[in-house]
C-alpha atoms as a PDB file:
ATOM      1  CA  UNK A   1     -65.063 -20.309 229.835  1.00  0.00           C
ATOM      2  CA  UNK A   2     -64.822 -23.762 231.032  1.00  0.00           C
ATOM      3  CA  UNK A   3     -61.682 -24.791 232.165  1.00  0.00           C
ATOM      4  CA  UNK A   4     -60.340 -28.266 231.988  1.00  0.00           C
ATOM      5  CA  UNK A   5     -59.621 -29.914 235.616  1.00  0.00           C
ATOM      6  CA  UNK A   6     -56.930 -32.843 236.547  1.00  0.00           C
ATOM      7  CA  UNK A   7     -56.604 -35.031 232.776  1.00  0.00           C
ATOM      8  CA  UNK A   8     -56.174 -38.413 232.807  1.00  0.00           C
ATOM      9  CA  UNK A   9     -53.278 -38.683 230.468  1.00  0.00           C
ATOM     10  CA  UNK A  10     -53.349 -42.516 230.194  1.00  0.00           C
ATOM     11  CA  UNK A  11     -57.322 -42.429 230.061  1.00  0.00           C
ATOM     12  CA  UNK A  12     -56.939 -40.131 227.151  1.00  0.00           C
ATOM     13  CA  UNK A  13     -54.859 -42.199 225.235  1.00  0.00           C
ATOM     14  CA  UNK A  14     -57.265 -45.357 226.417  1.00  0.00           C
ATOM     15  CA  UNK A  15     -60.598 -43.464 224.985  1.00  0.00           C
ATOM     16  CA  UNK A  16     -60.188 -44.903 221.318  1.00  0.00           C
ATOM     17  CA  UNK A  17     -60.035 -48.486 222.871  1.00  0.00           C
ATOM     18  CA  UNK A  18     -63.612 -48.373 225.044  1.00  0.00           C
ATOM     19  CA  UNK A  19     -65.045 -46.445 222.388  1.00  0.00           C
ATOM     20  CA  UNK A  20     -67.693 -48.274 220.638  1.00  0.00           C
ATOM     21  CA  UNK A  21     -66.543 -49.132 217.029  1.00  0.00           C
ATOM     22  CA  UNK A  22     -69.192 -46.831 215.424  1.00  0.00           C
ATOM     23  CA  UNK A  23     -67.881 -43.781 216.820  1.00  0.00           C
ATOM     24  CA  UNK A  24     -63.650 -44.418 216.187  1.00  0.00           C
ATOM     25  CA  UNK A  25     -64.032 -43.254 212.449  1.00  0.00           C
ATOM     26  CA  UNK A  26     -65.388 -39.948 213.613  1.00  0.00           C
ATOM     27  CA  UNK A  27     -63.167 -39.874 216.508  1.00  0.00           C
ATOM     28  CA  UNK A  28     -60.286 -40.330 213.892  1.00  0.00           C
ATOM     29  CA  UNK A  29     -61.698 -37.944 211.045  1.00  0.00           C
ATOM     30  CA  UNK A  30     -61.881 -34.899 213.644  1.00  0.00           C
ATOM     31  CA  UNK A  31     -58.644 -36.086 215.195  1.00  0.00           C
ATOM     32  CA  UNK A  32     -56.922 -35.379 211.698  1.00  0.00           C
ATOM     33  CA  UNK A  33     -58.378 -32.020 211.897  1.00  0.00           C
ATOM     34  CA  UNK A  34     -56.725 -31.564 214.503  1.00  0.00           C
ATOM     35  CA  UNK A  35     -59.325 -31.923 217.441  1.00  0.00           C
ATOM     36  CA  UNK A  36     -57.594 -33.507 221.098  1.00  0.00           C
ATOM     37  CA  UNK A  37     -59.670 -35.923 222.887  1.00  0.00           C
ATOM     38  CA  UNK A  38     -58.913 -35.492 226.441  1.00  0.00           C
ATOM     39  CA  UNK A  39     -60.573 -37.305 229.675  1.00  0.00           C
ATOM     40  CA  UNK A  40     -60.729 -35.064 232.859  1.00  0.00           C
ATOM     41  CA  UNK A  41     -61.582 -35.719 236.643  1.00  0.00           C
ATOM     42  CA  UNK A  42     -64.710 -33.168 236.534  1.00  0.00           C
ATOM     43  CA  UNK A  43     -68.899 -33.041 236.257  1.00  0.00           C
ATOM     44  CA  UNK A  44     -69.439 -32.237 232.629  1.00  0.00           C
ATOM     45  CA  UNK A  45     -67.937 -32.695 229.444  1.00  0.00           C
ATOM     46  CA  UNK A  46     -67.668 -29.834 226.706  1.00  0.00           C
ATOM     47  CA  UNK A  47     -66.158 -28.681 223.051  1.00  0.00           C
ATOM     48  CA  UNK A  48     -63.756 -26.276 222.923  1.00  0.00           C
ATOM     49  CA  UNK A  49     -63.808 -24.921 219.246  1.00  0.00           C
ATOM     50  CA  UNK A  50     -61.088 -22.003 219.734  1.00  0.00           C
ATOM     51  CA  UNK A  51     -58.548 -25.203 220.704  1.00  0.00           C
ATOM     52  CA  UNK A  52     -60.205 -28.316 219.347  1.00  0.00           C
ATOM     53  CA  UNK A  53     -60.819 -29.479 222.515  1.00  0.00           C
ATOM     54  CA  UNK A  54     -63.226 -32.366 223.289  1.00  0.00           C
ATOM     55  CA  UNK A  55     -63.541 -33.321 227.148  1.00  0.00           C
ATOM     56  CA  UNK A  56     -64.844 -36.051 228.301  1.00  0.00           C
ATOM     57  CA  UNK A  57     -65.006 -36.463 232.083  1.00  0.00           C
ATOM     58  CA  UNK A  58     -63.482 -39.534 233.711  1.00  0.00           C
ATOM     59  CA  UNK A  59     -67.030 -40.621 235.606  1.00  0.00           C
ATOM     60  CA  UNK A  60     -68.590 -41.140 231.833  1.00  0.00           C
ATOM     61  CA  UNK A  61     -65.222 -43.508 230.596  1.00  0.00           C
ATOM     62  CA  UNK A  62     -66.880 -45.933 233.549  1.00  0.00           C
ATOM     63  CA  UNK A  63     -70.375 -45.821 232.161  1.00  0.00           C
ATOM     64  CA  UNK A  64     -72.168 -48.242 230.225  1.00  0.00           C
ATOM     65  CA  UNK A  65     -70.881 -48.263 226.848  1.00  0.00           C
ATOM     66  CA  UNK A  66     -74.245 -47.158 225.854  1.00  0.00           C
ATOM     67  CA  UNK A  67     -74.021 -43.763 227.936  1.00  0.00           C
ATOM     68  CA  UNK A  68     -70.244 -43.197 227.014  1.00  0.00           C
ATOM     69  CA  UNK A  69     -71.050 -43.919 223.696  1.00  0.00           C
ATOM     70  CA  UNK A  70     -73.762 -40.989 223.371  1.00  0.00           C
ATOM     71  CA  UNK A  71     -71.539 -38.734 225.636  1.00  0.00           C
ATOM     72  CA  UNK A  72     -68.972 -38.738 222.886  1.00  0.00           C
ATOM     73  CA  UNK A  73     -71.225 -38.490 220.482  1.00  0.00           C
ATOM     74  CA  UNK A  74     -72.986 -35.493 221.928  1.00  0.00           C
ATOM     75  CA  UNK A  75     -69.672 -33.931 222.353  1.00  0.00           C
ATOM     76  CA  UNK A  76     -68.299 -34.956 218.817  1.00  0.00           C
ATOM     77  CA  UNK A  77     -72.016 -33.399 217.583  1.00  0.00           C
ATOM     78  CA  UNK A  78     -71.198 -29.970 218.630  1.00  0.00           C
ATOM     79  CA  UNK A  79     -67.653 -30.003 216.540  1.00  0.00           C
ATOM     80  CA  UNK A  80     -69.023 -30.926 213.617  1.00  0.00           C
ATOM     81  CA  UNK A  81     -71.772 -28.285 214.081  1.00  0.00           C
ATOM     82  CA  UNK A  82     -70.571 -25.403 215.133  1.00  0.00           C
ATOM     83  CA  UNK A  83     -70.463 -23.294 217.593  1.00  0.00           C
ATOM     84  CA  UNK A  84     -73.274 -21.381 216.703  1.00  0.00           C
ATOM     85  CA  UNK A  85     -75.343 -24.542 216.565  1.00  0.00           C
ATOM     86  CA  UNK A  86     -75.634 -24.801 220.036  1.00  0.00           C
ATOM     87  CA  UNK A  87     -78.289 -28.291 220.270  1.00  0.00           C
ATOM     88  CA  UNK A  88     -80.346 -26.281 217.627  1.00  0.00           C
ATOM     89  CA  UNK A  89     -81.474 -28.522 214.297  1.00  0.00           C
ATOM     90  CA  UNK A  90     -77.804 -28.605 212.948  1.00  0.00           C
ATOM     91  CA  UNK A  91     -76.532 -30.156 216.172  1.00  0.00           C
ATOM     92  CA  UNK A  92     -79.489 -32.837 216.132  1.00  0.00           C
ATOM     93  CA  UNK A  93     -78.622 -33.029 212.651  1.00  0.00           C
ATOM     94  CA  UNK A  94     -74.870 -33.987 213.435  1.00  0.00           C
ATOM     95  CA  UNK A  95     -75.797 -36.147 216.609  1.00  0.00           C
ATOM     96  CA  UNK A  96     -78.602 -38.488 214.295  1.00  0.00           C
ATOM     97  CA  UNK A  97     -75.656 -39.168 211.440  1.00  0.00           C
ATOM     98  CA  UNK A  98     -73.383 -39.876 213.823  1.00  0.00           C
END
């Protein structure tokens, strides 16, 4: 299992404001089922489904907006799909509607 390295409180808390407008509704609707947004100093992002976790790591929160924007996205993807889904058709699925 992944674990989650140094988080960025403050970056945390700053995701929903860099986030491209798109993606906030999402970002709120899994929020109030109870999924945490964190960003963390490390390589790759991932979805915790046992705790709702979403990471994003701190080197994508400086990206274009278009790379961030898909990062989330990707990582959003795999909460709405599953953990079975894995970035089989009901992943794609999820990562084309949103």
């Amino acid at each position: 299992m992944r674990r989650v390295n140094k988080v960025d409180y403050c970056a945390s808390i700053e995701l929903i404001e860099i986030m491209s407008a798109p993606l906030v509704s999402y970002y709120r609707d899994l929020a109030a089922k109870g999924w945490v947004f964190l960003v963390a100093t490390q390589n790759a992002g991932f979805c915790r489904y046992a705790t709702k976790t979403i990471v994003i790591p701190t080197w994508a929160t400086t990206s274009k907006i278009d790379y961030l924007t898909w990062y989330i996205a990707h990582e959003m993807s795999h909460a709405y799909a599953g953990w079975q889904a894995k970035h089989g058709p009901a992943f794609m699925s999820e990562l084309k509607r949103i």
